[in-house]
C-alpha atoms as a PDB file:
ATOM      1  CA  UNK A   1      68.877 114.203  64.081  1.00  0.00           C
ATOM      2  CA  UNK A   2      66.054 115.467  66.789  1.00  0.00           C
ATOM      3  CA  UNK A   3      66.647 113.125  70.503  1.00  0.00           C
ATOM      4  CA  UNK A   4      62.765 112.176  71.073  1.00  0.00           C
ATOM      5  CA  UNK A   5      63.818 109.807  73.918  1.00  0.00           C
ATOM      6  CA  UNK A   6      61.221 111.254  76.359  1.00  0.00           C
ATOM      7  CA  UNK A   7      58.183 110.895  73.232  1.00  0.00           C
ATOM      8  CA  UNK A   8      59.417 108.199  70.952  1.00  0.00           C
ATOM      9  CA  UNK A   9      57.258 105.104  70.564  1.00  0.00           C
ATOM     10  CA  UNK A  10      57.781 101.924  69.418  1.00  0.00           C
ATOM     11  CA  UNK A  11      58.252 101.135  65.993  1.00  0.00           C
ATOM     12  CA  UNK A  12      59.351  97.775  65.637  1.00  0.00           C
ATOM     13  CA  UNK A  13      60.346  95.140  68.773  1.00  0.00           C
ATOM     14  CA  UNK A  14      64.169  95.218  68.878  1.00  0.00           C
ATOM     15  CA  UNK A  15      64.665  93.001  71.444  1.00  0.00           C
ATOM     16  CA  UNK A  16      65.551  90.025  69.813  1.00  0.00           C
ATOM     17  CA  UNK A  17      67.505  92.381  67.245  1.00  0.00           C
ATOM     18  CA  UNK A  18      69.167  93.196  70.746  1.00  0.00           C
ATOM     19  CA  UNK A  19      70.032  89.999  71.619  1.00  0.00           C
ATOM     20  CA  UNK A  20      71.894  88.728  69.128  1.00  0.00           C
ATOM     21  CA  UNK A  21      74.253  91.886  69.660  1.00  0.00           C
ATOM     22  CA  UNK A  22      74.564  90.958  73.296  1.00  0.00           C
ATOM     23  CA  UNK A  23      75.234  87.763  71.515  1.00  0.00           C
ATOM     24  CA  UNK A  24      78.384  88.728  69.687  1.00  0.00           C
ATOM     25  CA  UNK A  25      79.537  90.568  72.656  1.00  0.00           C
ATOM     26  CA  UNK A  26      78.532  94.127  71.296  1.00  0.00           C
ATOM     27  CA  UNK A  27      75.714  95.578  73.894  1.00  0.00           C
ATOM     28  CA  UNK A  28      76.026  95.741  77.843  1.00  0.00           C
ATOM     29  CA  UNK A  29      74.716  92.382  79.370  1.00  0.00           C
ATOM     30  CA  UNK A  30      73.402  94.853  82.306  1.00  0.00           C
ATOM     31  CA  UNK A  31      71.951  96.799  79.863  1.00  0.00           C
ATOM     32  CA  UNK A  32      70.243  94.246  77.964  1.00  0.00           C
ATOM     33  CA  UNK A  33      68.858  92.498  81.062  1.00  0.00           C
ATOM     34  CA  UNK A  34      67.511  95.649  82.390  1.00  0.00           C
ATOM     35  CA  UNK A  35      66.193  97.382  79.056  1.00  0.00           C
ATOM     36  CA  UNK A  36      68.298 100.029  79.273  1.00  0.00           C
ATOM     37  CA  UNK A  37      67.907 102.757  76.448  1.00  0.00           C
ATOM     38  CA  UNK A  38      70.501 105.463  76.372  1.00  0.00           C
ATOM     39  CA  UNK A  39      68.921 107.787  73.492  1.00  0.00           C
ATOM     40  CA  UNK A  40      66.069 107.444  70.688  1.00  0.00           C
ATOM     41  CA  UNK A  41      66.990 109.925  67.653  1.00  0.00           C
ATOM     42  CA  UNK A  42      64.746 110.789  64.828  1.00  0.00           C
ATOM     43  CA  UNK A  43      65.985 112.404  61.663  1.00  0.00           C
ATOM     44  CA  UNK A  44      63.994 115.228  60.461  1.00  0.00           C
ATOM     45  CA  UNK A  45      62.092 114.366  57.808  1.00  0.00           C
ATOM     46  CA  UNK A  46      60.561 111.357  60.421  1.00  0.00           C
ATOM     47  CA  UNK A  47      61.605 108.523  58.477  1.00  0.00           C
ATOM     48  CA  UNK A  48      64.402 106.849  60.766  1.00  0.00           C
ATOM     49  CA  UNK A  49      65.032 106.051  63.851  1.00  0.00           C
ATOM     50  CA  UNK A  50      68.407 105.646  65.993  1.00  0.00           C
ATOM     51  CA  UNK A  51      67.890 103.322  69.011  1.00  0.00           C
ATOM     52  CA  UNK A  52      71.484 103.692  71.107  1.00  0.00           C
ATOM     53  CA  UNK A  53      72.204 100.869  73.557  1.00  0.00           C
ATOM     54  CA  UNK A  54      75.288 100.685  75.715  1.00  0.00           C
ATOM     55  CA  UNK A  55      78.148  98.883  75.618  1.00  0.00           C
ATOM     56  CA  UNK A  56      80.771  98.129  78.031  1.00  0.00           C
ATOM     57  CA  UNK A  57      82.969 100.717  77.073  1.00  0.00           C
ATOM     58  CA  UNK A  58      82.435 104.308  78.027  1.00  0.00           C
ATOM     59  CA  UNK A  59      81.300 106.542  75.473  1.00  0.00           C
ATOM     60  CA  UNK A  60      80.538 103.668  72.608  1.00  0.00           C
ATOM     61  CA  UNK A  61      76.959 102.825  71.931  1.00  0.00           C
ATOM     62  CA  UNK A  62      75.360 100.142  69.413  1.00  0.00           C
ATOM     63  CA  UNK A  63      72.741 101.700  67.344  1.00  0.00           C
ATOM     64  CA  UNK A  64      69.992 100.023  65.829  1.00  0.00           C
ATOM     65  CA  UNK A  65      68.281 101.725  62.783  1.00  0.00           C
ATOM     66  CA  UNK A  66      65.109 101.379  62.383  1.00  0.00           C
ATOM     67  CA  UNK A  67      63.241 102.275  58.807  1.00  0.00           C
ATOM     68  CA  UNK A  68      60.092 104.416  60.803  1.00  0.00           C
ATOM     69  CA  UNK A  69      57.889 103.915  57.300  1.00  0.00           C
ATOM     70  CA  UNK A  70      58.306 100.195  56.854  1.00  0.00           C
ATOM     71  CA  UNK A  71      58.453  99.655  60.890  1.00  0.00           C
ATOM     72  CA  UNK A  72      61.581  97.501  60.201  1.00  0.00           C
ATOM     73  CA  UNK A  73      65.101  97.098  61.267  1.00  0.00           C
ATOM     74  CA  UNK A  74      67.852  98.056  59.048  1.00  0.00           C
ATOM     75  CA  UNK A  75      70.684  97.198  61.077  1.00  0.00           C
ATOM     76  CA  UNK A  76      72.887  98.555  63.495  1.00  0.00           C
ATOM     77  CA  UNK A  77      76.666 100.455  63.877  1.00  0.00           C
ATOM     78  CA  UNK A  78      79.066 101.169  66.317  1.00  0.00           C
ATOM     79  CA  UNK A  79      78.780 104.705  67.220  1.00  0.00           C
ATOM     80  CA  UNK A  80      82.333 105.233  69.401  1.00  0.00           C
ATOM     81  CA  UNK A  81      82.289 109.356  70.265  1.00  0.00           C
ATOM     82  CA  UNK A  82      85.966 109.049  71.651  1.00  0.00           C
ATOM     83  CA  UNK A  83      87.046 107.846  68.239  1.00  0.00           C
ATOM     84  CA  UNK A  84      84.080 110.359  66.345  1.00  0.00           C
ATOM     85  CA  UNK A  85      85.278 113.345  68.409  1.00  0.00           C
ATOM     86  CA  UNK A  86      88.891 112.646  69.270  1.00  0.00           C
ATOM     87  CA  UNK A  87      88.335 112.431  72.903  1.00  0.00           C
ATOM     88  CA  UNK A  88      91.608 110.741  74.871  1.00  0.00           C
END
């Protein structure tokens, strides 16, 4: 995965997408309200993208998925890097 935060563009709106994990409790209200976007990752071949948006806990992001070809959502996960890296 390549971080093209500073160049990405938009490939499909997530914002709705967005809300309904603000929703169910899983993005920052702050960072919803304010558009916040911690990272944009590409993988290499171009063909997805990794939208992380923050949560209220430190080091946990939501990431959408977004298929770059169709311009569509795929979903989203819960990327935690205190659990991913062992970090206490």
């Amino acid at each position: 995965m390549r971080n093209v935060t500073d160049s990405a563009e938009v490939i499909a709106d997530i914002r709705g997408y967005a809300e309904c994990l603000l929703k169910s409790g899983l993005i920052s209200e702050y960072g919803f309200n304010n558009e916040l976007i911690e990272a944009v990752y590409v993988n290499e071949g171009n063909t997805y993208q990794h939208i992380l948006l923050f949560t209220d806990k430190k080091n946990c992001y939501a990431v959408i998925v977004i298929d770059v070809l169709q311009r569509t959502i795929l979903g989203h996960y819960i990327l935690d890097l205190d659990r991913e890296y062992g970090i206490t």
